[in-house]
N, C-alpha and C. Protein backbone atom coordinates (compact mmCIF):
# COMPACT_ATOMS: atom_id res chain seq x y z
N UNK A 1 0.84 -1.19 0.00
CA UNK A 1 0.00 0.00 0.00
C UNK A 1 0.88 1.25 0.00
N UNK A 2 0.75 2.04 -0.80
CA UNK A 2 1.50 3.79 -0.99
C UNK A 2 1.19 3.96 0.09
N UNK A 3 1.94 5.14 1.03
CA UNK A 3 1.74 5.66 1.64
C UNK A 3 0.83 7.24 1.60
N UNK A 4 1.15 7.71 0.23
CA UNK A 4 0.52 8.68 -0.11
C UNK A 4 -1.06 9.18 -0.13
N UNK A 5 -1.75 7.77 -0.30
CA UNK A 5 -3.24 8.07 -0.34
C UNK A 5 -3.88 7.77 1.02
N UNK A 6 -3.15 7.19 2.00
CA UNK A 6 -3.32 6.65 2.89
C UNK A 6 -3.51 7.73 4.19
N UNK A 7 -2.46 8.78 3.71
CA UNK A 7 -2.15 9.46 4.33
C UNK A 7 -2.72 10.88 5.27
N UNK A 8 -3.83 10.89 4.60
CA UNK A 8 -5.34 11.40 5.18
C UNK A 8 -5.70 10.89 6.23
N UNK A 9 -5.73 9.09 6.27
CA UNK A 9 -6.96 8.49 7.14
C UNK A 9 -5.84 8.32 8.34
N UNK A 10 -4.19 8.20 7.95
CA UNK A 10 -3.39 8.13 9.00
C UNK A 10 -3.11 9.22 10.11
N UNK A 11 -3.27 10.36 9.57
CA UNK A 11 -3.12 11.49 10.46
C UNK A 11 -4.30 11.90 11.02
N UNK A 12 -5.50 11.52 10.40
CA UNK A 12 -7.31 11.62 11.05
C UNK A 12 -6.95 10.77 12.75
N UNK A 13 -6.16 9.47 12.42
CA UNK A 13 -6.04 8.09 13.27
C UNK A 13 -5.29 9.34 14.44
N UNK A 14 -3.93 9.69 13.77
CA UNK A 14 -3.19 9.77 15.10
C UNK A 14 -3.81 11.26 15.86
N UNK A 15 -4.50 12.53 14.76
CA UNK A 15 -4.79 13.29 15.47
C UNK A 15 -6.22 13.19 16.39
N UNK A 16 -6.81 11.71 16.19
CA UNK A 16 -7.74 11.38 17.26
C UNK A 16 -7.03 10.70 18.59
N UNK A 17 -5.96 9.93 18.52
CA UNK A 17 -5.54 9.34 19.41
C UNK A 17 -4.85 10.42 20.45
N UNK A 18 -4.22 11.35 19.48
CA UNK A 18 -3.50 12.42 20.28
C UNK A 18 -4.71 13.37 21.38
N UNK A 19 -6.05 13.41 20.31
CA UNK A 19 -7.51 14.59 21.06
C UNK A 19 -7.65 13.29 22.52
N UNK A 20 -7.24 11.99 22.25
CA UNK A 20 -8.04 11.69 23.57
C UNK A 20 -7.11 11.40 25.13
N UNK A 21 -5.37 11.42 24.08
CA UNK A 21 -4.19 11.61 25.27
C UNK A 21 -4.40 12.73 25.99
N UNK A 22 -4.60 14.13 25.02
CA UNK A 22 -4.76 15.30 26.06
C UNK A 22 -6.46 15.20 26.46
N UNK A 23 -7.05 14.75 26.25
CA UNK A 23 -8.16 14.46 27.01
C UNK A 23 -7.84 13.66 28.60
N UNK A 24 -7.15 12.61 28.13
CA UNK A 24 -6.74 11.87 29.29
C UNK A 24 -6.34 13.12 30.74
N UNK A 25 -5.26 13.68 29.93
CA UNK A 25 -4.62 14.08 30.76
C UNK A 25 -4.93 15.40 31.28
N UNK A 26 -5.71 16.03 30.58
CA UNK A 26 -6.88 17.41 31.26
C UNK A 26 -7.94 16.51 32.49
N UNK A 27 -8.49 15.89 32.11
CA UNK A 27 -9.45 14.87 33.01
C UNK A 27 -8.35 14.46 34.38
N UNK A 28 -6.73 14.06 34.46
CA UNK A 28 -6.39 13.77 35.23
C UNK A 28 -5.98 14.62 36.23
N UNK A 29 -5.82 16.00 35.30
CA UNK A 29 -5.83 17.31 36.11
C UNK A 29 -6.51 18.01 36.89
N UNK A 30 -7.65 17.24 36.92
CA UNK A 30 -9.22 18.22 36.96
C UNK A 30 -9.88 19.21 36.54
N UNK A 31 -9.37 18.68 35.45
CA UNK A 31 -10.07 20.12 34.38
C UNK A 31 -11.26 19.59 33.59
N UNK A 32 -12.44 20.18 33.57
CA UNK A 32 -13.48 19.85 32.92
C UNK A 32 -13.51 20.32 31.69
N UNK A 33 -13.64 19.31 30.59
CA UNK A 33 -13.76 19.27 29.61
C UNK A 33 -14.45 20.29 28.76
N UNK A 34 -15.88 20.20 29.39
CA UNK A 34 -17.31 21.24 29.45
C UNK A 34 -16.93 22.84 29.31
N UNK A 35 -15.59 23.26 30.32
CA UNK A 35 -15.31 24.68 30.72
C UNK A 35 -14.11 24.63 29.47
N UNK A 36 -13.36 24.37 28.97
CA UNK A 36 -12.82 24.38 27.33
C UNK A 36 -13.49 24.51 26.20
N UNK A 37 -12.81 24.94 25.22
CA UNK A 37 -13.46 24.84 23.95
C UNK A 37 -12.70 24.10 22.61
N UNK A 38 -13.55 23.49 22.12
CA UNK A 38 -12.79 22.07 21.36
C UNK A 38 -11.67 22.64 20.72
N UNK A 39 -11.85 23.85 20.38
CA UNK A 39 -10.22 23.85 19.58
C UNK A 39 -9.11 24.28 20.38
N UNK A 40 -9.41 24.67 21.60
CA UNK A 40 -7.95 24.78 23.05
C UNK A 40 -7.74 23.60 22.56
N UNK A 41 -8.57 22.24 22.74
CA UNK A 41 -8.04 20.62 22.59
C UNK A 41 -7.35 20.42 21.29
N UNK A 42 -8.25 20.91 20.26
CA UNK A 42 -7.59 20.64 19.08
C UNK A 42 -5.79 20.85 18.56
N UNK A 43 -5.84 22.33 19.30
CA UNK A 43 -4.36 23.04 18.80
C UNK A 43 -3.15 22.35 20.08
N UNK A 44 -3.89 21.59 21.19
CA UNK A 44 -2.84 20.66 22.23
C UNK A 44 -2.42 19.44 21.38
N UNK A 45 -3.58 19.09 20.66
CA UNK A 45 -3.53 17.43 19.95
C UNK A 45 -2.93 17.69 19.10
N UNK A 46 -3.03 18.74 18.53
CA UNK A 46 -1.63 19.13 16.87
C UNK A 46 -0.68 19.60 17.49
N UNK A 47 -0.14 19.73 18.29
CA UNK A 47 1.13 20.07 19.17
C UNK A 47 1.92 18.40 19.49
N UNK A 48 0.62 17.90 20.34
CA UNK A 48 1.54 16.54 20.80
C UNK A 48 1.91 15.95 19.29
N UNK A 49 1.19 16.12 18.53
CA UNK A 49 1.01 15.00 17.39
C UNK A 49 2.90 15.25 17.06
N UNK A 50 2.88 17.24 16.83
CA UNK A 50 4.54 17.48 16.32
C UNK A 50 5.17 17.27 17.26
N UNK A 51 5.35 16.88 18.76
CA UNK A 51 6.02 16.46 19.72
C UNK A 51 6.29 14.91 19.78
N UNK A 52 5.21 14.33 19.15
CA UNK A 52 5.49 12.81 19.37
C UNK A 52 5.11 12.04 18.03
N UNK A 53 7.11 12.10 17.71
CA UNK A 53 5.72 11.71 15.97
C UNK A 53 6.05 9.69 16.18
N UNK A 54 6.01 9.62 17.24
CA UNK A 54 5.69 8.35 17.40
C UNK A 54 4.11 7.60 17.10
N UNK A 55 3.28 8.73 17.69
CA UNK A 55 1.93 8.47 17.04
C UNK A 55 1.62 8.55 15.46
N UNK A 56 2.69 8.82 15.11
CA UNK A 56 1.85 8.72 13.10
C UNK A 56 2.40 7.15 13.19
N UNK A 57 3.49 6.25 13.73
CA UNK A 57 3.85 5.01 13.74
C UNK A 57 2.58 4.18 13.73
N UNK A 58 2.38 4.58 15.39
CA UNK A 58 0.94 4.25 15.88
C UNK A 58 -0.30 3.85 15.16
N UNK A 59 -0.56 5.48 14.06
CA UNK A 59 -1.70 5.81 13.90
C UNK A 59 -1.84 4.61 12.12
N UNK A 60 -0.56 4.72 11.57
CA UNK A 60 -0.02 3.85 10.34
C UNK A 60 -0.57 2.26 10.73
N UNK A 61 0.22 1.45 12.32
CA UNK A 61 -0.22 0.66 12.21
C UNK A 61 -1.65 0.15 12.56
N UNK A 62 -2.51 0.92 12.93
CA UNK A 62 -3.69 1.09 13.43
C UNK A 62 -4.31 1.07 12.49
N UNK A 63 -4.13 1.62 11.02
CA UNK A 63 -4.56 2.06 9.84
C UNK A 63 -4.39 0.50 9.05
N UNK A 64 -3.31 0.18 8.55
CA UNK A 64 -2.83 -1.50 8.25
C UNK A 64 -4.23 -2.48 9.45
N UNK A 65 -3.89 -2.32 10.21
CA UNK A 65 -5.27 -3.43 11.33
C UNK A 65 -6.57 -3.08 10.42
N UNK A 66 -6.76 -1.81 10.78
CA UNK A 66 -8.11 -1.25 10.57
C UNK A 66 -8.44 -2.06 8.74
N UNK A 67 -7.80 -1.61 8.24
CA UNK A 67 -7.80 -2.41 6.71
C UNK A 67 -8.25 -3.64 6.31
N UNK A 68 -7.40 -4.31 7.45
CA UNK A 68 -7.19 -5.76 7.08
C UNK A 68 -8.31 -6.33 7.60
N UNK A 69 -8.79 -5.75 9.08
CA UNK A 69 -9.89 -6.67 9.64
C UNK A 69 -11.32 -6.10 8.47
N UNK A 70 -11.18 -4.81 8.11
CA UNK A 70 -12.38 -4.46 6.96
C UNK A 70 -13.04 -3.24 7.63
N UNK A 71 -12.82 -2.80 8.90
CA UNK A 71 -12.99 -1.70 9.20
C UNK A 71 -13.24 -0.69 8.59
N UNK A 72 -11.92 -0.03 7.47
CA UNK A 72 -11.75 0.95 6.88
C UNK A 72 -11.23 0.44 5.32
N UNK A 73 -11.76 0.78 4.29
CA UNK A 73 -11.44 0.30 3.49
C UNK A 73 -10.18 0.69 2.86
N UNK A 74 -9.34 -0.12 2.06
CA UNK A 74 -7.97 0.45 1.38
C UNK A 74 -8.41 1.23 0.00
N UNK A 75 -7.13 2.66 0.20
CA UNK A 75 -7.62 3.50 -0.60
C UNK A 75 -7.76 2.84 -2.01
N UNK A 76 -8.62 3.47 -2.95
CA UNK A 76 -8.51 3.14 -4.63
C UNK A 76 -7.16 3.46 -5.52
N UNK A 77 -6.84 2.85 -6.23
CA UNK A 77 -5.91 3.59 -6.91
C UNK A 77 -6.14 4.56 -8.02
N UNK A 78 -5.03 5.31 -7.84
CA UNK A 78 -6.10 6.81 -8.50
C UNK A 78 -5.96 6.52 -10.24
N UNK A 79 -5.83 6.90 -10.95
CA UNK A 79 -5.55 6.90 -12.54
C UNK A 79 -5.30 8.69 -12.80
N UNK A 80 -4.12 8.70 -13.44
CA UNK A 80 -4.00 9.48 -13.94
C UNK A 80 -4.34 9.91 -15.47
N UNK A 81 -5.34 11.34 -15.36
CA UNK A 81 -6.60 11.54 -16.37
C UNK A 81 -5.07 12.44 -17.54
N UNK A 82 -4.60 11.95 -18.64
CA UNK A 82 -4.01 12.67 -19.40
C UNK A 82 -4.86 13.43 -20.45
N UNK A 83 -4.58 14.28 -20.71
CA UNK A 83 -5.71 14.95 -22.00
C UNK A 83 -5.42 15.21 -23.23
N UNK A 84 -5.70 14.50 -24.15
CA UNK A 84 -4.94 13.73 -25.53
C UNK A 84 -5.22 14.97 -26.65
């Protein structure tokens, strides 16, 4: 599988995994979720994501699972339209 077309549903993967680490870890703080606004969360989760690019690893092999069990389907291959 390219990595190229893939590459949408991989960073969707890790920048959800990243929204629910800093979720984790606001919740462990005692910070209510409710008194934030989703994009304070959003611009923490695109921060960790460039802090830990261990999660695109993550989010890649999560993406390969997700595929295989039928979850998410594998991208199409594109065709390139030439104009004669």
């Amino acid at each position: 599988m390219s990595t190229v077309p893939m590459f949408g549903a991989v960073m969707t993967l890790a920048r959800y995994e990243a929204r629910q680490i800093i979720k984790r870890e606001l919740y462990a703080q005692g910070i209510k979720l409710a008194h934030l606004e989703s994009r304070e969360i959003t611009i923490a989760a695109n921060r960790y994501v460039d802090d830990h690019p261990e999660i695109i690893t993550f989010a890649t092999e999560q993406y390969h699972d997700f595929v295989k069990r039928g979850i998410l389907k594998a991208p199409k291959e594109r065709r390139n339209h030439v104009n004669e």
